[in-house]
C-alpha atoms as a PDB file:
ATOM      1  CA  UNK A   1       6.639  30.820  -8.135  1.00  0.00           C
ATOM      2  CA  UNK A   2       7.169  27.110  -8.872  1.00  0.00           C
ATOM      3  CA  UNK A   3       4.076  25.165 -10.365  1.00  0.00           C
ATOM      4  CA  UNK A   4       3.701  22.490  -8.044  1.00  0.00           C
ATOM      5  CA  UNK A   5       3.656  18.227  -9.133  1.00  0.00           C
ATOM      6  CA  UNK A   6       1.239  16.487  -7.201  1.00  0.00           C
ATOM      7  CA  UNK A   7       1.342  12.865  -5.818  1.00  0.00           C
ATOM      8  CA  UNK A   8      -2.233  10.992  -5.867  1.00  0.00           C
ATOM      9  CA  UNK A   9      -2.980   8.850  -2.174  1.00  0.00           C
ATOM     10  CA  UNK A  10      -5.354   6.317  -3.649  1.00  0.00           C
ATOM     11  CA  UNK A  11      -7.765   4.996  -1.191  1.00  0.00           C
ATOM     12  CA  UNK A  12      -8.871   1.200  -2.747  1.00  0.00           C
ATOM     13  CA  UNK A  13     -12.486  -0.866  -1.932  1.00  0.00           C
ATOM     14  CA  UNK A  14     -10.460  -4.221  -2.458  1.00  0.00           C
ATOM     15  CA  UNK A  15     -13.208  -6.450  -3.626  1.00  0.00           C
ATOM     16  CA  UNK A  16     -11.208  -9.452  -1.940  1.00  0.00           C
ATOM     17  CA  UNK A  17     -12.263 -11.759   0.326  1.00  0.00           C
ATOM     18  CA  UNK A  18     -10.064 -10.294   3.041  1.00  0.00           C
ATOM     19  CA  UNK A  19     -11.673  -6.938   2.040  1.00  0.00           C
ATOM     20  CA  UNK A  20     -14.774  -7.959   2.238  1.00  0.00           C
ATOM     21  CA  UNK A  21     -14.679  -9.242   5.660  1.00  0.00           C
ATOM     22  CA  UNK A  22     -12.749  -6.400   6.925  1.00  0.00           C
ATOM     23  CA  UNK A  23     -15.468  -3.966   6.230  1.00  0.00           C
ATOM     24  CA  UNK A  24     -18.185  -5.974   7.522  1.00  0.00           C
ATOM     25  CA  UNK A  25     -16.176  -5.692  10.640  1.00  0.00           C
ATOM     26  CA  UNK A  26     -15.102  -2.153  10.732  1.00  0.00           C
ATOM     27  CA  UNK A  27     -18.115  -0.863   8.912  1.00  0.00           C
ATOM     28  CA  UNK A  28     -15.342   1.182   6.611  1.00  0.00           C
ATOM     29  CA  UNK A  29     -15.072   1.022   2.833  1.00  0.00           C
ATOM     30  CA  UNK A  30     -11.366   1.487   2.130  1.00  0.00           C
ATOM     31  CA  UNK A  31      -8.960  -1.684   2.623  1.00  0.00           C
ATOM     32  CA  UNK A  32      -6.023  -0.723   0.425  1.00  0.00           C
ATOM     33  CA  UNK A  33      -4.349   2.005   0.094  1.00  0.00           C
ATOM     34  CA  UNK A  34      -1.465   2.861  -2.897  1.00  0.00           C
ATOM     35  CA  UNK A  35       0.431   5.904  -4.511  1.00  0.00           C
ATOM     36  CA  UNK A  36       0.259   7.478  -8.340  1.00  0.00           C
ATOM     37  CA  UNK A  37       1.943   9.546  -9.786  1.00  0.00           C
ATOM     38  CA  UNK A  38      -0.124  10.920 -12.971  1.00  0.00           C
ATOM     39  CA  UNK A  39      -3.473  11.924 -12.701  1.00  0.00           C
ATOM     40  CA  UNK A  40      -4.939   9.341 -14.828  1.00  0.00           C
ATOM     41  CA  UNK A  41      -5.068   6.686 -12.162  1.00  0.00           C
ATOM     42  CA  UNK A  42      -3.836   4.214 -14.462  1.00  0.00           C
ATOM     43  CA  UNK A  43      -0.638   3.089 -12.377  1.00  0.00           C
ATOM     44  CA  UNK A  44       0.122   2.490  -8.540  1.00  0.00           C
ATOM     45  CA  UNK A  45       2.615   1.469  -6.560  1.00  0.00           C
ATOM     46  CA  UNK A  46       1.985  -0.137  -3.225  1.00  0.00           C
ATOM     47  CA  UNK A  47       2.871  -2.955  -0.884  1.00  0.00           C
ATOM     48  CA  UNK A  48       0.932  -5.530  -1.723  1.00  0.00           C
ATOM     49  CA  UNK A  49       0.009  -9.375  -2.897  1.00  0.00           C
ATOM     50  CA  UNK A  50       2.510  -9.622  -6.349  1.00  0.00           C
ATOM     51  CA  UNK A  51      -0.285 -11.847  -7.387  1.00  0.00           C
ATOM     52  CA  UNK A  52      -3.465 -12.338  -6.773  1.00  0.00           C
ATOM     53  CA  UNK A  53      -4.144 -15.770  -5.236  1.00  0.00           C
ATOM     54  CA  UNK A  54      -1.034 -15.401  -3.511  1.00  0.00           C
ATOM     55  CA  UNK A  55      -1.770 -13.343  -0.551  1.00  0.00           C
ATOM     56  CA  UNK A  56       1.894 -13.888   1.983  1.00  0.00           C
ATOM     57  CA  UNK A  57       4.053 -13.474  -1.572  1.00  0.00           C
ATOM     58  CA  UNK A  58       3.683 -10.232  -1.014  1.00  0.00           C
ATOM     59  CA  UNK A  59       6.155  -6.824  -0.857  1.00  0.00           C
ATOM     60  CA  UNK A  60       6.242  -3.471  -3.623  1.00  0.00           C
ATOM     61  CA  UNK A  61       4.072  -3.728  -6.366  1.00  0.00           C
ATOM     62  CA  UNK A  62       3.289  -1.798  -9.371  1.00  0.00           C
ATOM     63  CA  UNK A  63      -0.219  -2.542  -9.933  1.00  0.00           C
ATOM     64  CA  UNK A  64      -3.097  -1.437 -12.482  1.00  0.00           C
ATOM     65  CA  UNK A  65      -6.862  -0.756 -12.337  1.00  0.00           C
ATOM     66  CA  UNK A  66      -6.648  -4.446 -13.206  1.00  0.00           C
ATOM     67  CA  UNK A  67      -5.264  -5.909 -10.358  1.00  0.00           C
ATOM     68  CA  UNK A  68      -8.543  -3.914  -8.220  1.00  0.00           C
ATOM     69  CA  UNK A  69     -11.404  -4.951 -10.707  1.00  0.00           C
ATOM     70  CA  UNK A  70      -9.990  -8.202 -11.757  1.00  0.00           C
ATOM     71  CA  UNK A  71     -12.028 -11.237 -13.210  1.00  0.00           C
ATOM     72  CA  UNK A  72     -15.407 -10.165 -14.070  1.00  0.00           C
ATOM     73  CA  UNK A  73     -15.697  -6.691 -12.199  1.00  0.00           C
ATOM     74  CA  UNK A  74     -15.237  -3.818 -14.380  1.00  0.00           C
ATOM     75  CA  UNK A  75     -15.148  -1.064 -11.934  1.00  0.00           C
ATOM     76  CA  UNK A  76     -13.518  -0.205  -8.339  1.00  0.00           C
ATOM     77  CA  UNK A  77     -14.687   1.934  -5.736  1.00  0.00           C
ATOM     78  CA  UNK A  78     -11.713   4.460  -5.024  1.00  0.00           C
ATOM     79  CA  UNK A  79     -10.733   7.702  -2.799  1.00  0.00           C
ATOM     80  CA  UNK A  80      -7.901  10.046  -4.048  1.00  0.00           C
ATOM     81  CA  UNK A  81      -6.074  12.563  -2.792  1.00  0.00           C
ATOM     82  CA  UNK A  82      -3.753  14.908  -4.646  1.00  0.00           C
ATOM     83  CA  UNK A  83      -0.631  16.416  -2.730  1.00  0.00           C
ATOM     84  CA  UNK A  84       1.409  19.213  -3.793  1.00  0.00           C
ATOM     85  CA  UNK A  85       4.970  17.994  -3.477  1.00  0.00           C
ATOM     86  CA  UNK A  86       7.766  20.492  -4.853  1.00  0.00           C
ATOM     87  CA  UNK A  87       9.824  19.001  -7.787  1.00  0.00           C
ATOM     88  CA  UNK A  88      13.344  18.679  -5.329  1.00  0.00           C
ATOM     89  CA  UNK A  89      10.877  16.649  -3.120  1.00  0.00           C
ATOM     90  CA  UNK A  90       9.459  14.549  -6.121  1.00  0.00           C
ATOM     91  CA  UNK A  91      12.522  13.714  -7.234  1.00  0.00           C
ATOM     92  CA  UNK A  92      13.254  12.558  -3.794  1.00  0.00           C
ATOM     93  CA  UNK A  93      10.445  10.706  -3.611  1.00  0.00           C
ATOM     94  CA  UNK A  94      10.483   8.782  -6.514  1.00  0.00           C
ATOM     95  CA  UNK A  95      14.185   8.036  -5.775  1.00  0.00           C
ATOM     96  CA  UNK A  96      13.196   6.226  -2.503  1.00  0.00           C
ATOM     97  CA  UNK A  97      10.472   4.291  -4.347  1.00  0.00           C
ATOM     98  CA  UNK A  98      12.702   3.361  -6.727  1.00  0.00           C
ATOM     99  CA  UNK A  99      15.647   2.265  -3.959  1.00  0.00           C
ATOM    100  CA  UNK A 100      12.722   0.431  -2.571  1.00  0.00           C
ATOM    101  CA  UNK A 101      12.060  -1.713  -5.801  1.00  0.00           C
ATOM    102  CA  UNK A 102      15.512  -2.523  -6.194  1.00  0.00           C
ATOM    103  CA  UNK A 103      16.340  -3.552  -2.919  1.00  0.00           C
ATOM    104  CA  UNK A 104      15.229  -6.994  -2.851  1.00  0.00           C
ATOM    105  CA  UNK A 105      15.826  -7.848   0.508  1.00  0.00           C
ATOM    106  CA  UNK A 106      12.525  -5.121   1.540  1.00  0.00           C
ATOM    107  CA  UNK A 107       9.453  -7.589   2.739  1.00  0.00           C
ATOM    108  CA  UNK A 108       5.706  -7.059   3.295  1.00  0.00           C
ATOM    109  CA  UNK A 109       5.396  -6.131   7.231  1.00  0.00           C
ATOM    110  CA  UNK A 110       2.373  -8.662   7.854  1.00  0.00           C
ATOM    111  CA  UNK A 111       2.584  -8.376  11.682  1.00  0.00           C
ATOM    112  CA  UNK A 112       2.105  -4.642  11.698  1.00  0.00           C
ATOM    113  CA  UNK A 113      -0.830  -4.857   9.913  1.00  0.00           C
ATOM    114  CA  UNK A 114      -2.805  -7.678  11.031  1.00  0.00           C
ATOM    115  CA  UNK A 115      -2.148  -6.273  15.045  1.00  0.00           C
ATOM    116  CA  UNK A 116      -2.801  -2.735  13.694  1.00  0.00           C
ATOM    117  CA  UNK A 117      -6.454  -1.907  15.876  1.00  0.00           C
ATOM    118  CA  UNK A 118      -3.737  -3.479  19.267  1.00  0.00           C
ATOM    119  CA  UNK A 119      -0.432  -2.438  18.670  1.00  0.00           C
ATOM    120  CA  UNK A 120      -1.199   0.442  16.343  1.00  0.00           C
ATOM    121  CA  UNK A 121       1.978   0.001  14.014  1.00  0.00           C
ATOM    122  CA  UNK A 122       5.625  -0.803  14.231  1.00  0.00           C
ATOM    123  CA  UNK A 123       8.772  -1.133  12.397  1.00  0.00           C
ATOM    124  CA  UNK A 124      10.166  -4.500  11.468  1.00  0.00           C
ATOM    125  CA  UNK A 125      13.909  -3.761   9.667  1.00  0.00           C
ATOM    126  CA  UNK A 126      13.456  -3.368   5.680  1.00  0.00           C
ATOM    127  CA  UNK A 127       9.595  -3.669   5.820  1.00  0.00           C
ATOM    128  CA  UNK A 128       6.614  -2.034   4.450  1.00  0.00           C
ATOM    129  CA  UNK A 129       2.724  -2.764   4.105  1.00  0.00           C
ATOM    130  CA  UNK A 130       0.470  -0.714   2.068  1.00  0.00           C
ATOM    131  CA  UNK A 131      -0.742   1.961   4.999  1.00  0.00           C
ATOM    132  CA  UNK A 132       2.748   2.319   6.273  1.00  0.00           C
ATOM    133  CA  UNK A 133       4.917   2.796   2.576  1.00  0.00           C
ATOM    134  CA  UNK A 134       2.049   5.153   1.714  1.00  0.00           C
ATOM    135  CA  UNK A 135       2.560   7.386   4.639  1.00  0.00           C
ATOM    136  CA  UNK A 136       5.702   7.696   4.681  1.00  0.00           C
ATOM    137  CA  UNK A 137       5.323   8.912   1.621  1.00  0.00           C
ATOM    138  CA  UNK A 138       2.688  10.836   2.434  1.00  0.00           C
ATOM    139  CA  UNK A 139       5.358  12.370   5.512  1.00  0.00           C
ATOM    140  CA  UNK A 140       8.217  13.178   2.392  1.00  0.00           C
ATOM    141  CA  UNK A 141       5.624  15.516   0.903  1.00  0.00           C
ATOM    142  CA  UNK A 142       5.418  17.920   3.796  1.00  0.00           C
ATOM    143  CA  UNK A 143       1.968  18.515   2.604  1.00  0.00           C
ATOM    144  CA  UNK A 144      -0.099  17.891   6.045  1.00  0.00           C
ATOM    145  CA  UNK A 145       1.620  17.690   9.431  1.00  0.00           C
ATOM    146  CA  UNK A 146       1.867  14.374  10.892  1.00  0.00           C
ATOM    147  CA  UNK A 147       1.423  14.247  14.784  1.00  0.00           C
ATOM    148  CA  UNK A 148       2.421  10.582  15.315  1.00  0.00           C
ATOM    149  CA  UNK A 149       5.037   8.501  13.780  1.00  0.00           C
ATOM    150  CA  UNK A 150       4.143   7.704  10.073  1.00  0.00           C
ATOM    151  CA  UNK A 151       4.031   3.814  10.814  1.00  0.00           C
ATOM    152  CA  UNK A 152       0.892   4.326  13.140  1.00  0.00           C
ATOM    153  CA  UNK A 153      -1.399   5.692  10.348  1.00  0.00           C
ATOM    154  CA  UNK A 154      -4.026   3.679   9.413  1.00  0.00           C
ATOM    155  CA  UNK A 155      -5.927   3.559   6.132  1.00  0.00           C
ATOM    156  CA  UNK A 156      -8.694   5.594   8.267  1.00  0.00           C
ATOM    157  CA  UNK A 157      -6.295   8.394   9.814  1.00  0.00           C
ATOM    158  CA  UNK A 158      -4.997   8.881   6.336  1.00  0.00           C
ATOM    159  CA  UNK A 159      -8.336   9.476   5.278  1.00  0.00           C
ATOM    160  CA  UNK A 160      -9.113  11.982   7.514  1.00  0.00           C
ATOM    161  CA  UNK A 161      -5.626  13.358   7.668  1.00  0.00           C
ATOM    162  CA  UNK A 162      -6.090  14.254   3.974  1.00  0.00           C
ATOM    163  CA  UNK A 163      -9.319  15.231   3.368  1.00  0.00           C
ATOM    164  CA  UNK A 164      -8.702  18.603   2.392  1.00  0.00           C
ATOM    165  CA  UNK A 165      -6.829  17.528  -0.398  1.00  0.00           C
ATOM    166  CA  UNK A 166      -9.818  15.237  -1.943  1.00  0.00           C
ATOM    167  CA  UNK A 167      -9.049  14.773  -5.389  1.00  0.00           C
ATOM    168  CA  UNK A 168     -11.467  12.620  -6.512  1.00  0.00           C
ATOM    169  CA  UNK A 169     -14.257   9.982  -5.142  1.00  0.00           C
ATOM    170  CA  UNK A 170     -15.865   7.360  -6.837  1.00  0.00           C
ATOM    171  CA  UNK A 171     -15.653   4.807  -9.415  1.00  0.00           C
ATOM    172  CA  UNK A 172     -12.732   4.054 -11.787  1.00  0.00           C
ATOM    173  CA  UNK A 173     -13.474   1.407 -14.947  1.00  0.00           C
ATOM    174  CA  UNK A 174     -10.710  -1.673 -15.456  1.00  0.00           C
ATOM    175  CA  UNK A 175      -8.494  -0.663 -18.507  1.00  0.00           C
ATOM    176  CA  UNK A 176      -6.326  -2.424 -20.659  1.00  0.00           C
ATOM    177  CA  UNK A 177      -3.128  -2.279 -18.494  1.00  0.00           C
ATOM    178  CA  UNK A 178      -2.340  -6.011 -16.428  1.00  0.00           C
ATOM    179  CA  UNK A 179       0.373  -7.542 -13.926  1.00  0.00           C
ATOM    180  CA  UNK A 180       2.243  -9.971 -15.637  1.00  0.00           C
ATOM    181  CA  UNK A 181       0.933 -13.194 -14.724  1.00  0.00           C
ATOM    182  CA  UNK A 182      -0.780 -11.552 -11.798  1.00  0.00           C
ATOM    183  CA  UNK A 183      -4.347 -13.974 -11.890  1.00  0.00           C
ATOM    184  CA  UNK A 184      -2.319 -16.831 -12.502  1.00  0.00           C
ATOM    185  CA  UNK A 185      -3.194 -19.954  -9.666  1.00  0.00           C
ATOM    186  CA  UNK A 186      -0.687 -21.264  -7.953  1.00  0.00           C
ATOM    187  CA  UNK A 187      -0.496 -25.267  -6.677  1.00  0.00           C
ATOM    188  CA  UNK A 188      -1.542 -25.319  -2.790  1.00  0.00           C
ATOM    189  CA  UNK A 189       1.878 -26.614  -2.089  1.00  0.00           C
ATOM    190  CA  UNK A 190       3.706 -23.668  -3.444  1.00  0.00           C
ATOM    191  CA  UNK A 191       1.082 -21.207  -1.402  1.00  0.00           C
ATOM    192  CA  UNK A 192       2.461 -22.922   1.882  1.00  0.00           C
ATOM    193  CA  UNK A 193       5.801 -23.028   1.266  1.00  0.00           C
ATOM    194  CA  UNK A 194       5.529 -19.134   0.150  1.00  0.00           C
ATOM    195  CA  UNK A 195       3.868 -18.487   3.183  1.00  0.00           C
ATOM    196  CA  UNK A 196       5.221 -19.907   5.715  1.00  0.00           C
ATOM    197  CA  UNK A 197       9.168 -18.816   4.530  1.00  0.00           C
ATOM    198  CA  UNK A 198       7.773 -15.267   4.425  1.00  0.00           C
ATOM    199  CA  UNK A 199       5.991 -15.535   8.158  1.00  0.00           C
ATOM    200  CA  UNK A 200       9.755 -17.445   9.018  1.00  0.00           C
ATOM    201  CA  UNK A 201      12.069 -14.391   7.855  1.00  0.00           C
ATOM    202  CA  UNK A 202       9.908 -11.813   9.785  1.00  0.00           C
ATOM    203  CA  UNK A 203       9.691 -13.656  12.581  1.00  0.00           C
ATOM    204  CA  UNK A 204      13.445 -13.790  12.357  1.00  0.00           C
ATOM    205  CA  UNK A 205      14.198  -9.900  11.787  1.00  0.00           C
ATOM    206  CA  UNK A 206      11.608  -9.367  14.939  1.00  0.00           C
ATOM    207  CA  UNK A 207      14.303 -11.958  17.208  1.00  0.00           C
ATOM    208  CA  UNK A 208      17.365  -9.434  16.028  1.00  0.00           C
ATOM    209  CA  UNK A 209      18.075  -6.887  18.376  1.00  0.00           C
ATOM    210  CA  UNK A 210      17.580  -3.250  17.012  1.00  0.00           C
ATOM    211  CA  UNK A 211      15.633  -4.373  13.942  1.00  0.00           C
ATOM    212  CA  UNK A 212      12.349  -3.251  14.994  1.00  0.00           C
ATOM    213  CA  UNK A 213      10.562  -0.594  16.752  1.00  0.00           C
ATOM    214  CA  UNK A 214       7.535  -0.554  18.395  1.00  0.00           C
ATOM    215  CA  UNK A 215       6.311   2.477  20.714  1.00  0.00           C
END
């Protein structure tokens, strides 16, 4: 019998601003949510700010413990979950991440998420955030069944989804590893113009015809 790989669902405690509000309102400790594939936890991919005082420049990111204890926190709070995923499947897997990163015309899907406890998820043509890139990842394994469509899982739903695959709970230290140029500060102008071209071009994929779904 084939020795399965496993794929690690890391649950974050994002120790932004945004996170920190966010729990105070939903009384939850997990904000972000990313994929690994080693068991040291030392790289993750996710959909996510590419830096950090950007928050709309955002889309697939490989980050590091770094880029979750950044500045002068030395730890992060994190959940993981380990999935057996058959090696035909991994390389599947990691062939879709990688068509991902290469595609550059993939964006960060920033009205899904922020109308997430309304609309709970939908499709916006070549778009990901962190909760719905991780499940459907999370769906490619075959490891759990999913009832609903992959792009209405929340951070929470994964949780429970996958809790009898708990890897691992607690705190990981900051190592070594860093973005490039990920703490660097950007001017205020350059934040706005990021931003609002970013908010622009979805709301211009949601106006096409057939280039979203929402159910």
């Amino acid at each position: 019998m084939e020795t399965p790989e496993y794929i690690y669902i890391v649950l974050v405690k994002a120790l932004t601003g945004l996170g920190n509000f966010v729990r105070k309102l939903t009384k939850y400790d997990y904000t972000h949510i990313a994929v690994s594939f080693d068991d040291t936890l030392t790289e993750f991919v996710s959909f996510s700010r590419r830096k950090h005082y950007e928050p709309l420049n955002s889309g697939i990111m490989r980050e590091f413990r770094s880029c979750y204890a950044y500045g002068d926190n030395e730890k992060f709070r994190a959940k993981v979950f380990a999935l057996p995923v058959e090696k035909d499947k991994m390389t599947k897997i990691k062939a879709m991440v990688n068509e991902i990163e290469n595609d550059k015309e993939y964006m960060f899907n920033l009205f899904s998420m922020v109308t997430m406890p309304v609309l709970h998820g939908f499709t916006i043509y070549k778009t990901h955030n962190c909760m719905t890139f991780v499940s459907l990842i999370v769906k490619e394994t075959d490891a759990v069944k999913m009832p609903k469509p992959y792009y209405k899982y929340s951070i929470p739903d994964l949780d429970t989804l996958l809790s009898d695959y708990l890897f691992f709970e607690g705190d990981l230290q900051k190592d070594g590893k860093n973005a490039e140029d990920y703490m660097t500060k950007p001017r205020f102008i350059h934040n706005v113009k990021t931003g609002c071209a970013s908010v622009l071009k979805l709301f211009g994929r949601l106006s096409k015809r057939g280039d979203w779904i929402g159910k």
